[in-house]
PDB file of N, CA and C in Angstrom:
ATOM      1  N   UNK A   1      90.013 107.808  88.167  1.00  0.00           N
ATOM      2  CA  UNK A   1      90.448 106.813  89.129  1.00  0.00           C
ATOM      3  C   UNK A   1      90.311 105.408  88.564  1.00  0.00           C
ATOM      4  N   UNK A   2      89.137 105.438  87.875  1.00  0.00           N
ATOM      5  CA  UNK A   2      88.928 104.243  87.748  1.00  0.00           C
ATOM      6  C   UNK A   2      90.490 102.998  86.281  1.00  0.00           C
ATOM      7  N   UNK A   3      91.153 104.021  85.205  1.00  0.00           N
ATOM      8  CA  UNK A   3      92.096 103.161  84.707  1.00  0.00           C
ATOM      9  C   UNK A   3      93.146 102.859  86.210  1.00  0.00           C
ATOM     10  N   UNK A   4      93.637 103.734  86.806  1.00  0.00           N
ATOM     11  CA  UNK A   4      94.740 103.393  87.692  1.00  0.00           C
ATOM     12  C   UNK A   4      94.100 101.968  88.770  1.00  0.00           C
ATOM     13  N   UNK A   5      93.157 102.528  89.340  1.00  0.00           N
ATOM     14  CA  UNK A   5      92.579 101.086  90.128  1.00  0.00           C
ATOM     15  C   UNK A   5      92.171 100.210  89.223  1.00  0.00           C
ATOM     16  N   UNK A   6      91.901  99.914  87.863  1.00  0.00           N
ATOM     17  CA  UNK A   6      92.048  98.565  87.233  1.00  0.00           C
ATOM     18  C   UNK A   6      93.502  98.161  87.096  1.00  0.00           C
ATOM     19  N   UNK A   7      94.578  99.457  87.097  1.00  0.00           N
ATOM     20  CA  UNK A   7      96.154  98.722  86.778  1.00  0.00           C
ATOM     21  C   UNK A   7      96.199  97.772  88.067  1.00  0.00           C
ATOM     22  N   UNK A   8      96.126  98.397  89.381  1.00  0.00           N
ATOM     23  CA  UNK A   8      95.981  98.110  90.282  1.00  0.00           C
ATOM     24  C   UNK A   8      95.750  96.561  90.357  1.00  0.00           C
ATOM     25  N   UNK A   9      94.228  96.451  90.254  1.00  0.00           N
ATOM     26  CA  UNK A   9      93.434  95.078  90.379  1.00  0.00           C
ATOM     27  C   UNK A   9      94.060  94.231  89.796  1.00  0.00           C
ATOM     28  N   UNK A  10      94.743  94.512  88.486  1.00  0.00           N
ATOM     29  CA  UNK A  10      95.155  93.463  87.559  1.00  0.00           C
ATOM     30  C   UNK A  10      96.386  93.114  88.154  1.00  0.00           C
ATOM     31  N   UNK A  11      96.899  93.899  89.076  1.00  0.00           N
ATOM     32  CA  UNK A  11      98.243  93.077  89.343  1.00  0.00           C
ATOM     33  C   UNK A  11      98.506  92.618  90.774  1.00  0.00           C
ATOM     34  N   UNK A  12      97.284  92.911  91.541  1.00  0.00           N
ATOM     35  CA  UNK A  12      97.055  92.206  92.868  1.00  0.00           C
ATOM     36  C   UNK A  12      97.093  90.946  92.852  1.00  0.00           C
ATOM     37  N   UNK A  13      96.057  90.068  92.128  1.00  0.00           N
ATOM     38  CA  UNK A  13      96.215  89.105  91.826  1.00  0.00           C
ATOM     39  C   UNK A  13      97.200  88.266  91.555  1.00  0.00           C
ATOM     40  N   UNK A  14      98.228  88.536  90.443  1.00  0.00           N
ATOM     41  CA  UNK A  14      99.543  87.947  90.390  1.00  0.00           C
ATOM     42  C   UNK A  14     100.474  87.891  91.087  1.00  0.00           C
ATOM     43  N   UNK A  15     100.262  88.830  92.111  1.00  0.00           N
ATOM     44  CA  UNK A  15     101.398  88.814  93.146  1.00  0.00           C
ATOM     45  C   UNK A  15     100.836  87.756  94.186  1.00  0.00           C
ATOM     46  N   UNK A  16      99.222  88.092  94.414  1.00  0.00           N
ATOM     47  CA  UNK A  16      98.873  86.780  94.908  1.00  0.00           C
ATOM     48  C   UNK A  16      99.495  85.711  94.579  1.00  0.00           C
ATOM     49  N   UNK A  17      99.508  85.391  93.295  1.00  0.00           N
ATOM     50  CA  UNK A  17      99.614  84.025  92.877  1.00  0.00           C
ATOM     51  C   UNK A  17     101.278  83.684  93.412  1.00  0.00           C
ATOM     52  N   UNK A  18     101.964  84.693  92.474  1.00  0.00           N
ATOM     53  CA  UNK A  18     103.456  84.259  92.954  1.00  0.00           C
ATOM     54  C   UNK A  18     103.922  84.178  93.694  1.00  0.00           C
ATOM     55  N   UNK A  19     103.442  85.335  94.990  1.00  0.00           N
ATOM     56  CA  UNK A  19     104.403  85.060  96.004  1.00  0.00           C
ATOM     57  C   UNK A  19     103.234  84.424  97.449  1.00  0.00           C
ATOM     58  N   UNK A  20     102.284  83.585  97.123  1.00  0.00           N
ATOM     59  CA  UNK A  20     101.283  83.134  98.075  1.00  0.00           C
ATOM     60  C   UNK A  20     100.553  84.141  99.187  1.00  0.00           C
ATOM     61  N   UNK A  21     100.138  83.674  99.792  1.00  0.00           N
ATOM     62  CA  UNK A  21      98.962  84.545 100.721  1.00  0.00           C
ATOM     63  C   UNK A  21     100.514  85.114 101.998  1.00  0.00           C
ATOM     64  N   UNK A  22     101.007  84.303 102.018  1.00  0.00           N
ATOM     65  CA  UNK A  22     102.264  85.380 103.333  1.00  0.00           C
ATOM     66  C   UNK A  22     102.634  86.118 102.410  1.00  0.00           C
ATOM     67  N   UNK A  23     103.540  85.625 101.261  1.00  0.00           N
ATOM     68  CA  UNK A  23     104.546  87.491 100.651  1.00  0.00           C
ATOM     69  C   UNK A  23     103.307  88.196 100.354  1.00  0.00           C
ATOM     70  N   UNK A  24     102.174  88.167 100.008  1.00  0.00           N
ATOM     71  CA  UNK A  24     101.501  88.946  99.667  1.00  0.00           C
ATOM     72  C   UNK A  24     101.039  89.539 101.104  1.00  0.00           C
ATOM     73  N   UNK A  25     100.676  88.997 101.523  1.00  0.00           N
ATOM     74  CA  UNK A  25     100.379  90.219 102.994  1.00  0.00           C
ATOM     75  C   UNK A  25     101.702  90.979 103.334  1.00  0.00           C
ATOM     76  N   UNK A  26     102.906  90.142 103.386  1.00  0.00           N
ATOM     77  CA  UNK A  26     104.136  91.145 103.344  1.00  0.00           C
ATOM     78  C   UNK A  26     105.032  92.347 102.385  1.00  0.00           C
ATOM     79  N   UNK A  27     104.041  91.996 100.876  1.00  0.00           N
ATOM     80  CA  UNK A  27     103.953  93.237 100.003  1.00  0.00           C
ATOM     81  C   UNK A  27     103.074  94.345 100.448  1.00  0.00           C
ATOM     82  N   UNK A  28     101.997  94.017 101.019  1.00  0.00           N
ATOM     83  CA  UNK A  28     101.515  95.453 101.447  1.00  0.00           C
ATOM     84  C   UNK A  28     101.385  95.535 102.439  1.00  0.00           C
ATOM     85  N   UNK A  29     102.190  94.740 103.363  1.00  0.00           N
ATOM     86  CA  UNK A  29     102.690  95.675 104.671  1.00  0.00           C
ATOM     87  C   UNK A  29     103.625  96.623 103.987  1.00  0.00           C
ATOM     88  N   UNK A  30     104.502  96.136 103.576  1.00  0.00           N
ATOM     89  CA  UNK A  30     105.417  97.185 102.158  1.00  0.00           C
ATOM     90  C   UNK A  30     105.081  98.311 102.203  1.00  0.00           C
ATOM     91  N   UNK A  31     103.855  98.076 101.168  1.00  0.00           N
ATOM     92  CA  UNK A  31     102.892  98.931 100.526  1.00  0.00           C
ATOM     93  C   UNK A  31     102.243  99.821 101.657  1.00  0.00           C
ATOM     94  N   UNK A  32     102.054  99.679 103.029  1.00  0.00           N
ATOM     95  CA  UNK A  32     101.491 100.679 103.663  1.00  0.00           C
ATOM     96  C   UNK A  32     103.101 101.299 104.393  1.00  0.00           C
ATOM     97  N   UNK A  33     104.149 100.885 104.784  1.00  0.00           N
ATOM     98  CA  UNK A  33     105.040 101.950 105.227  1.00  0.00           C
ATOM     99  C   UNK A  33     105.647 102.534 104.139  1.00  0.00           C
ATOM    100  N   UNK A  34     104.957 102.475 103.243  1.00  0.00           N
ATOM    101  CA  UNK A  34     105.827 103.519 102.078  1.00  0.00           C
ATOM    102  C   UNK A  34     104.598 104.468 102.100  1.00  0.00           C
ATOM    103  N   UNK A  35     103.480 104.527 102.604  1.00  0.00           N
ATOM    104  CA  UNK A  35     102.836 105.043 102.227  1.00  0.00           C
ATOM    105  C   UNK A  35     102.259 106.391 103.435  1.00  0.00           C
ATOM    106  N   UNK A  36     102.178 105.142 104.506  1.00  0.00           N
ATOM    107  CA  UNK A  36     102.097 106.124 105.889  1.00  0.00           C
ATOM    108  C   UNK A  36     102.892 107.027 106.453  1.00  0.00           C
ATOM    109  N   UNK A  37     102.372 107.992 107.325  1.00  0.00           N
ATOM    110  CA  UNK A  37     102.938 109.402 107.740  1.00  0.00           C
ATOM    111  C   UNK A  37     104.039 108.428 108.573  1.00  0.00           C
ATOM    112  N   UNK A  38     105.041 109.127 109.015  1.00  0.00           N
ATOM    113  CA  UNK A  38     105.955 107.979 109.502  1.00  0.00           C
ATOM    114  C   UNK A  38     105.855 108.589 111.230  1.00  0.00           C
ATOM    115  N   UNK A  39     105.565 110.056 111.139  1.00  0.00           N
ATOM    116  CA  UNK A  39     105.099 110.400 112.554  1.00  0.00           C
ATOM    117  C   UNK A  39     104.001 109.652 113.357  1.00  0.00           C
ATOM    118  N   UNK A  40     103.350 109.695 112.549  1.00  0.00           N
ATOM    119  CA  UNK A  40     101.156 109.109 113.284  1.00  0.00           C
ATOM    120  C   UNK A  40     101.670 107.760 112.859  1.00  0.00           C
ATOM    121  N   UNK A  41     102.261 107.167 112.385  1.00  0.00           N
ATOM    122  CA  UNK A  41     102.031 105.806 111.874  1.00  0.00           C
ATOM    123  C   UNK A  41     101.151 105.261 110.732  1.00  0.00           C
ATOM    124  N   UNK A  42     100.516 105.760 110.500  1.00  0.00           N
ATOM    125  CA  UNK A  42      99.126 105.890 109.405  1.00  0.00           C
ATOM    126  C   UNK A  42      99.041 106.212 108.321  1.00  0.00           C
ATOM    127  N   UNK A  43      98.486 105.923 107.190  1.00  0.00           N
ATOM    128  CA  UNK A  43      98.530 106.755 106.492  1.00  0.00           C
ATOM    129  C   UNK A  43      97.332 107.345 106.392  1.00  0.00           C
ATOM    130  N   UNK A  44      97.616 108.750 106.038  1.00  0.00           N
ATOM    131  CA  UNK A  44      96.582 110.491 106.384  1.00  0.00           C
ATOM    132  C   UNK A  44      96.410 110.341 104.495  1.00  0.00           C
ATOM    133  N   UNK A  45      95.540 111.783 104.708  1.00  0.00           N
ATOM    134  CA  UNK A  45      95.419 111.588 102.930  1.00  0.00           C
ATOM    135  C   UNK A  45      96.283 112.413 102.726  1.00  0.00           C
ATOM    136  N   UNK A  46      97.021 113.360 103.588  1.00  0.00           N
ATOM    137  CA  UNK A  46      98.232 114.198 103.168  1.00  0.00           C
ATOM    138  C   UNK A  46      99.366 113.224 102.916  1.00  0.00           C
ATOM    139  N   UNK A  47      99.448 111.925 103.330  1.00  0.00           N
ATOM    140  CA  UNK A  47     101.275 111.026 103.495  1.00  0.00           C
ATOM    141  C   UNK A  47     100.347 110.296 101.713  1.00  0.00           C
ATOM    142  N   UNK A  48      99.342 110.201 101.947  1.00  0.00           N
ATOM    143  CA  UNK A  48      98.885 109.202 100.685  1.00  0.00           C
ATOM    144  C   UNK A  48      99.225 110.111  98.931  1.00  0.00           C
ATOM    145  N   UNK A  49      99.221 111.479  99.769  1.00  0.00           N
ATOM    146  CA  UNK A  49      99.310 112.430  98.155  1.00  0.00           C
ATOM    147  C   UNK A  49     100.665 112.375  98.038  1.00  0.00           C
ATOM    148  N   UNK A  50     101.695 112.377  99.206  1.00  0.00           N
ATOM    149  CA  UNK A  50     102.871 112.968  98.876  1.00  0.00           C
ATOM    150  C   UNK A  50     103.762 111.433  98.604  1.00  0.00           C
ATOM    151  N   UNK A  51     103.084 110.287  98.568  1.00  0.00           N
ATOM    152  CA  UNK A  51     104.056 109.299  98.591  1.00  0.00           C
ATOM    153  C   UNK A  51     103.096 108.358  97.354  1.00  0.00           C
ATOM    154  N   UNK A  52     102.029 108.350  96.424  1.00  0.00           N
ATOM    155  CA  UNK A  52     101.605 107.765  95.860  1.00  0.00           C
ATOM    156  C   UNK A  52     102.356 107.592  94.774  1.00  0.00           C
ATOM    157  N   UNK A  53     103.062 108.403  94.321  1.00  0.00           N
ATOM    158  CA  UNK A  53     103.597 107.762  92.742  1.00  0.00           C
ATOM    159  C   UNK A  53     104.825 106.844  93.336  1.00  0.00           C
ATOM    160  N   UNK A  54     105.028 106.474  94.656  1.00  0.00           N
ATOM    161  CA  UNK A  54     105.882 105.255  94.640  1.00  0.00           C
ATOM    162  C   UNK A  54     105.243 103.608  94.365  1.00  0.00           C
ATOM    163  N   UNK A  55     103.578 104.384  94.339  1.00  0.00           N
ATOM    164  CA  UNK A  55     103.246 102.760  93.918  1.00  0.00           C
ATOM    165  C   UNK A  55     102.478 103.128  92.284  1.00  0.00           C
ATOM    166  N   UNK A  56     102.469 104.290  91.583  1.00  0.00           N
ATOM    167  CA  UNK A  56     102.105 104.184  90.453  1.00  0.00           C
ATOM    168  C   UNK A  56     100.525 104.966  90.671  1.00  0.00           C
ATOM    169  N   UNK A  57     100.664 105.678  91.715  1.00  0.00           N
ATOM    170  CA  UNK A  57      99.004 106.365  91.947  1.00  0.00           C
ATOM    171  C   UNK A  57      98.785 107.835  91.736  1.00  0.00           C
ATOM    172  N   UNK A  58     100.086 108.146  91.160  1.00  0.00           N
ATOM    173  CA  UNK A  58     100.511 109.879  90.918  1.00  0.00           C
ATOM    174  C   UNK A  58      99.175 110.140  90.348  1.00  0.00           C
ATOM    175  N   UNK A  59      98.409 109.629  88.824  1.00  0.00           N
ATOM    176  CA  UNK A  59      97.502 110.361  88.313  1.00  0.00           C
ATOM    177  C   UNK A  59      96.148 110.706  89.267  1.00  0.00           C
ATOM    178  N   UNK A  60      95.854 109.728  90.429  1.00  0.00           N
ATOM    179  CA  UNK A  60      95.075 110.095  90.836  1.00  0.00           C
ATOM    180  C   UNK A  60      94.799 111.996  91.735  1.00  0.00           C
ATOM    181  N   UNK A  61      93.444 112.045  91.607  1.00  0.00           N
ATOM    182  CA  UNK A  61      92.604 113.903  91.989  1.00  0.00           C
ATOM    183  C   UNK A  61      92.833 113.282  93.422  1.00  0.00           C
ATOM    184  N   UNK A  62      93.205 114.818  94.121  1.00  0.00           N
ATOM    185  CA  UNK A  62      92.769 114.781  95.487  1.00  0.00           C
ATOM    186  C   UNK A  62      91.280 114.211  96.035  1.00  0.00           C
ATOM    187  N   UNK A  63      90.415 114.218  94.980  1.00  0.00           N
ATOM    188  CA  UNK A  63      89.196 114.074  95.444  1.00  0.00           C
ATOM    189  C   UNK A  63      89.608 112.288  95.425  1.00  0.00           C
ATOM    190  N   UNK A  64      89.747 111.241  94.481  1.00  0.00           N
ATOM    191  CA  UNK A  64      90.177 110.473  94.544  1.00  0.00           C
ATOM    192  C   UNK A  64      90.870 109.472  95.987  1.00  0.00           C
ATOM    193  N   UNK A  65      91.747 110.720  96.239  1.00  0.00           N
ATOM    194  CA  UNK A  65      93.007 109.793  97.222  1.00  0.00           C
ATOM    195  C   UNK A  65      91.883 109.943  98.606  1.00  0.00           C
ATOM    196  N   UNK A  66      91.265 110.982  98.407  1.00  0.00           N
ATOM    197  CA  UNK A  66      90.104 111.557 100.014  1.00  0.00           C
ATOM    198  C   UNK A  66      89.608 110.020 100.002  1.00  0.00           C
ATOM    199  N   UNK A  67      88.900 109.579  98.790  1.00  0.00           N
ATOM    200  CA  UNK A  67      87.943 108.803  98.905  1.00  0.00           C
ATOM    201  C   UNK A  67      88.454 107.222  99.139  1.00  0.00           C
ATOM    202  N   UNK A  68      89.786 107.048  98.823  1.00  0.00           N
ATOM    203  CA  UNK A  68      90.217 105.792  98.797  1.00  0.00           C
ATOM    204  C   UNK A  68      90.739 105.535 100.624  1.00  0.00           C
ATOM    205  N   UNK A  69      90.745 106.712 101.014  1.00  0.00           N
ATOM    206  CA  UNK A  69      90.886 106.889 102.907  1.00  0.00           C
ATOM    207  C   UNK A  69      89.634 106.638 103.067  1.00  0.00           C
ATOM    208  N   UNK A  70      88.440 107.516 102.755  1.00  0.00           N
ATOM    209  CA  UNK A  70      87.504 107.548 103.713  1.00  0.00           C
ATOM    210  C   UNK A  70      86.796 106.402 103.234  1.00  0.00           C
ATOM    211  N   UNK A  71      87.333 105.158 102.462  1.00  0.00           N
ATOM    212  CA  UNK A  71      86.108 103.907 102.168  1.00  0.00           C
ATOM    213  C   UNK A  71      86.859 103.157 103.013  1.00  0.00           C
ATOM    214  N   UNK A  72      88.459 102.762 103.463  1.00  0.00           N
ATOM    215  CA  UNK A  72      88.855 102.078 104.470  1.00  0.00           C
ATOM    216  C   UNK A  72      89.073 102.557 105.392  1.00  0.00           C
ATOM    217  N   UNK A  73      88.586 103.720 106.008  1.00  0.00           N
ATOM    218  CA  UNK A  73      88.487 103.871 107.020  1.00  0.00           C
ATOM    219  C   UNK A  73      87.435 103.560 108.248  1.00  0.00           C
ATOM    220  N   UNK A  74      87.733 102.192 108.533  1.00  0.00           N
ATOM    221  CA  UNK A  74      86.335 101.588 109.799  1.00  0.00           C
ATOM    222  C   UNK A  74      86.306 102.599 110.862  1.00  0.00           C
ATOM    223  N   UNK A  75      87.186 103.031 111.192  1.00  0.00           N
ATOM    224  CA  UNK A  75      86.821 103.192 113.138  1.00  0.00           C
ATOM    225  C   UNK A  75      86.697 104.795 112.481  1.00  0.00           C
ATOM    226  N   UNK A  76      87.130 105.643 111.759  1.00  0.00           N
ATOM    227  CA  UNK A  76      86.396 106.867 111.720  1.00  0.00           C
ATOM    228  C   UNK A  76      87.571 107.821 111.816  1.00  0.00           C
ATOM    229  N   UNK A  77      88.688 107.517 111.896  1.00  0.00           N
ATOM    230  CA  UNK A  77      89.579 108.538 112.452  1.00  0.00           C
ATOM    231  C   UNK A  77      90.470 109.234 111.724  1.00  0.00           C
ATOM    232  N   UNK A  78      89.951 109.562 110.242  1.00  0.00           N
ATOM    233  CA  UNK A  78      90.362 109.876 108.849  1.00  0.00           C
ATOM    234  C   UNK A  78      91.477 109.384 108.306  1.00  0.00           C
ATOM    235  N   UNK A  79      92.061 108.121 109.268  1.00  0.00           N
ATOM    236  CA  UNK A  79      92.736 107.797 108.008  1.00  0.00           C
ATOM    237  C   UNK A  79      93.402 106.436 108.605  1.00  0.00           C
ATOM    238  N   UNK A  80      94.142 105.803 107.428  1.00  0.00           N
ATOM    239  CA  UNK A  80      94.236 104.217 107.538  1.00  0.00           C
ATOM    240  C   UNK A  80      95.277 103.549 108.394  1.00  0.00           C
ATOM    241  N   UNK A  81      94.718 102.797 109.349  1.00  0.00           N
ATOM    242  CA  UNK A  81      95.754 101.667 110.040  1.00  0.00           C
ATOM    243  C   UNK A  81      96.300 100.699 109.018  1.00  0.00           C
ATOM    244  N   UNK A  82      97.383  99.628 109.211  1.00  0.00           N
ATOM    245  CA  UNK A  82      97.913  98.622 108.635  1.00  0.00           C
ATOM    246  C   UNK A  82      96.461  98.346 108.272  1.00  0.00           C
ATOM    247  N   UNK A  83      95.987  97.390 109.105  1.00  0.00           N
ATOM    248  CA  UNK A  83      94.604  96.535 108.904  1.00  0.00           C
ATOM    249  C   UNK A  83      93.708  97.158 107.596  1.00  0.00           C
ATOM    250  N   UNK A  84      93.348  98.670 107.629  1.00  0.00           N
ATOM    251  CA  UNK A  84      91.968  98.968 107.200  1.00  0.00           C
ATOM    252  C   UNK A  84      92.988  99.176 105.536  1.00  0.00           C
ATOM    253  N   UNK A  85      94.397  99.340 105.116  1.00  0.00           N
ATOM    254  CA  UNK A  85      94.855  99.421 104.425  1.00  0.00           C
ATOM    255  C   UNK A  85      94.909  98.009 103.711  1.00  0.00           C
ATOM    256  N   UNK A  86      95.483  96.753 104.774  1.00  0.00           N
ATOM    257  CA  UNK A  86      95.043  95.761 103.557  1.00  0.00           C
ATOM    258  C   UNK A  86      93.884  95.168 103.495  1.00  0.00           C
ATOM    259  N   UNK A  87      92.802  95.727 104.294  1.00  0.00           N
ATOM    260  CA  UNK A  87      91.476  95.279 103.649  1.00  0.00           C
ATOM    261  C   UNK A  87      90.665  95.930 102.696  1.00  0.00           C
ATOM    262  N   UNK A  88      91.161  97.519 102.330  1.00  0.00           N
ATOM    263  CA  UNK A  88      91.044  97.862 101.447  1.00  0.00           C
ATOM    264  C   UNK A  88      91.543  97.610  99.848  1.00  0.00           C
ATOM    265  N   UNK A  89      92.972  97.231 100.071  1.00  0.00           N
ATOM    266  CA  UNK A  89      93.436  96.277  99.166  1.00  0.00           C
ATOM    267  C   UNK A  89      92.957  95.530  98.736  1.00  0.00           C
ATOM    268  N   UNK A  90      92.066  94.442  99.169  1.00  0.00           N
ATOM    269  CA  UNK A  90      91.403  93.569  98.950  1.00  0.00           C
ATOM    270  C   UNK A  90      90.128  93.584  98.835  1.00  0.00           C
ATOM    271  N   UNK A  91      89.544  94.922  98.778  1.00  0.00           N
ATOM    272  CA  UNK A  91      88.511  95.265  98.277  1.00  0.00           C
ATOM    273  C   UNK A  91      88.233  95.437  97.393  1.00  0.00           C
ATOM    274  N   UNK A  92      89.620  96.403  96.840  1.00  0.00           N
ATOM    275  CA  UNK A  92      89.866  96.663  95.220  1.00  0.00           C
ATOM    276  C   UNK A  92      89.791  95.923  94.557  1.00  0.00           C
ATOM    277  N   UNK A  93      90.053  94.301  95.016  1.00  0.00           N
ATOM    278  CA  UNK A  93      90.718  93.768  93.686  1.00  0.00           C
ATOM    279  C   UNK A  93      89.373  92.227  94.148  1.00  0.00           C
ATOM    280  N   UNK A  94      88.166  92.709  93.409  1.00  0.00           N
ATOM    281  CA  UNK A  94      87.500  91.469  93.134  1.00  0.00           C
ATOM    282  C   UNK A  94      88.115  90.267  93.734  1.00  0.00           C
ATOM    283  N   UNK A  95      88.523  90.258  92.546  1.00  0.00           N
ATOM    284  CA  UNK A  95      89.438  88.900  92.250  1.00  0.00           C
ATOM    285  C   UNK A  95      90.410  88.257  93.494  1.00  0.00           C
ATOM    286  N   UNK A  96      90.736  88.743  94.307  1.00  0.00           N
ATOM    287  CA  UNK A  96      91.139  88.578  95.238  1.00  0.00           C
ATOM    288  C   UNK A  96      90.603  87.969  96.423  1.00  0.00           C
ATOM    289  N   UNK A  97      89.275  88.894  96.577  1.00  0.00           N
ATOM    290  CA  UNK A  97      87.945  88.732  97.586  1.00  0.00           C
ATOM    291  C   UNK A  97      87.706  86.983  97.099  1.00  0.00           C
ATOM    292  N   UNK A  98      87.597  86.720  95.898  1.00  0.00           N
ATOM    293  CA  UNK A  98      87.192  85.466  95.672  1.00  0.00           C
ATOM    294  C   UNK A  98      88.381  84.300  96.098  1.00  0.00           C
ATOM    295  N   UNK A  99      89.249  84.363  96.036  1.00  0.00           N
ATOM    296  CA  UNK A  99      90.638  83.562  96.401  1.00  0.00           C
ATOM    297  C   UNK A  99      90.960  83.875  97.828  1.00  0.00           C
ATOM    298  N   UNK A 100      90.779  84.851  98.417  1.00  0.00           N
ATOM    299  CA  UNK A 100      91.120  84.569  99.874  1.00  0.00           C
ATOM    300  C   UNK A 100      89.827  83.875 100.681  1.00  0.00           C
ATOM    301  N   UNK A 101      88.873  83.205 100.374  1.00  0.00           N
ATOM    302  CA  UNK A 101      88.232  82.135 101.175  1.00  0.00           C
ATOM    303  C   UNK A 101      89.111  81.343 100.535  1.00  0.00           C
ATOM    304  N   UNK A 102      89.428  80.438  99.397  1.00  0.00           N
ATOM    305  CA  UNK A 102      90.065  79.418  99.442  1.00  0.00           C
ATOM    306  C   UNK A 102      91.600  79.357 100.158  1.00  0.00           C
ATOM    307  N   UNK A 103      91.886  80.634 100.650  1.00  0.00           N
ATOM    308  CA  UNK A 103      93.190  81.007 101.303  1.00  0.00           C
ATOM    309  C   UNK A 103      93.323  80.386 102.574  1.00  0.00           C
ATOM    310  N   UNK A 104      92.159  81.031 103.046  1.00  0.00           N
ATOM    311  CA  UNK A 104      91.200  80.348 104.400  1.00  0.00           C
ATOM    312  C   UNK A 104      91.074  79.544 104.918  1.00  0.00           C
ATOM    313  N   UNK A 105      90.402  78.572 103.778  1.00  0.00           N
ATOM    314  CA  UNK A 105      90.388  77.246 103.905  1.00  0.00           C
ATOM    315  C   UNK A 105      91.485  76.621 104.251  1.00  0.00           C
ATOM    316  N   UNK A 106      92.337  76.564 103.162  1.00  0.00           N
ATOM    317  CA  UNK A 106      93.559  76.202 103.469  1.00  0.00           C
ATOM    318  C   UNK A 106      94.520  76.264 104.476  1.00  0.00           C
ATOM    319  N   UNK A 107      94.640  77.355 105.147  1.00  0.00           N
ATOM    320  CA  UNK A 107      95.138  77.815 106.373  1.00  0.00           C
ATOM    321  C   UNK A 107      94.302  76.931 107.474  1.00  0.00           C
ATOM    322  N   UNK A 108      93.165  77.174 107.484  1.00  0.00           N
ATOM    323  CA  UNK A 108      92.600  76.378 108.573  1.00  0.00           C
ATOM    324  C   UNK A 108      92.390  74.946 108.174  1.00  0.00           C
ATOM    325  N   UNK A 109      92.814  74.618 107.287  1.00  0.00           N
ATOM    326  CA  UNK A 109      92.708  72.990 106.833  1.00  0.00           C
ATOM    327  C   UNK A 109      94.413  72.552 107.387  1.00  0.00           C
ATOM    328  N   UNK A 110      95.632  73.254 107.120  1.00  0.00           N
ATOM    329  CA  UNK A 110      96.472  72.890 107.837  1.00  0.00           C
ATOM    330  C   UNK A 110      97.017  73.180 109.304  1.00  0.00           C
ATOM    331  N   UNK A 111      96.076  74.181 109.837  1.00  0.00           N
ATOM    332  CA  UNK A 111      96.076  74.490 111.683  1.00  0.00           C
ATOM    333  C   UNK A 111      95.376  72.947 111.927  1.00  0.00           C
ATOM    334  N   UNK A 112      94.550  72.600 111.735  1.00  0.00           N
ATOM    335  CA  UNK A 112      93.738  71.849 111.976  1.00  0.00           C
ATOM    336  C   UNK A 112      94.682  70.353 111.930  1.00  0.00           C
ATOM    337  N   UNK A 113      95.044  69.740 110.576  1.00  0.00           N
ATOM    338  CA  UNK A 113      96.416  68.910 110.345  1.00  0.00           C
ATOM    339  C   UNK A 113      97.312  69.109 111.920  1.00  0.00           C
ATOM    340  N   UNK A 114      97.844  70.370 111.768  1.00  0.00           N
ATOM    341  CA  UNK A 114      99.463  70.781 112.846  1.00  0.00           C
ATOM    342  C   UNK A 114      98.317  70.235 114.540  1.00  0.00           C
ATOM    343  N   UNK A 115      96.978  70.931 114.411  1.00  0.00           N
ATOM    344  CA  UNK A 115      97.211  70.436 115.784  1.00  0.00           C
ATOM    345  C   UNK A 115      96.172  68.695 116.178  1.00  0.00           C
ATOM    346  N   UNK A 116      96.052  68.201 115.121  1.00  0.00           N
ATOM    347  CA  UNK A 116      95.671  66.884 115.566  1.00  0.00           C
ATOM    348  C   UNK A 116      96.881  66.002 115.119  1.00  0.00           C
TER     349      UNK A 116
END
């Protein structure tokens, strides 16, 4: 698991960069309806095996894909909402975790601007 989630990490970031904090939340909204059961809405670890090599995750073990559900999965219900999908995203990728407070900032430095 671990080369595919460094390909991963390494290119979270750049998409950060290029397409800012909106296209990037709108790449993996992307990234989760390609991925989720299209019945439940979700993605299960059965929609995650049968649709992963559309993002480059084919090499990963079943034991693998189990585990990348059951670490974003908050509320318990085996498997991932939008939400617990891109906060898992952003779990993966260090580098990311560190740039979305300055994301933050920023966002609330111009709410703040818009409403005074």
């Amino acid at each position: 698991m671990a080369a595919q989630e460094n390909n991963f990490q390494d290119y979270l970031p750049v998409m950060a960069n290029k397409l800012g904090g909106d296209g990037l939340i709108d790449e993996l909204c992307n990234g989760f309806n390609l991925l989720k059961d299209s019945d439940k809405g979700v993605i299960t670890f059965e929609s995650l095996k049968r649709n992963s090599y559309l993002l480059g995750l084919q090499g990963l073990s079943d034991e693998d894909l189990r585990s990348m559900v059951l670490e974003g999965d908050f509320d318990g219900d085996g498997a991932l909402n939008q939400m617990e999908f891109c906060v898992l995203m952003f779990r993966l990728s260090p580098e990311l975790m560190e740039g979305s407070k300055m994301w933050l900032e920023q966002v609330l430095q111009q709410e703040l601007k818009d409403y005074f």
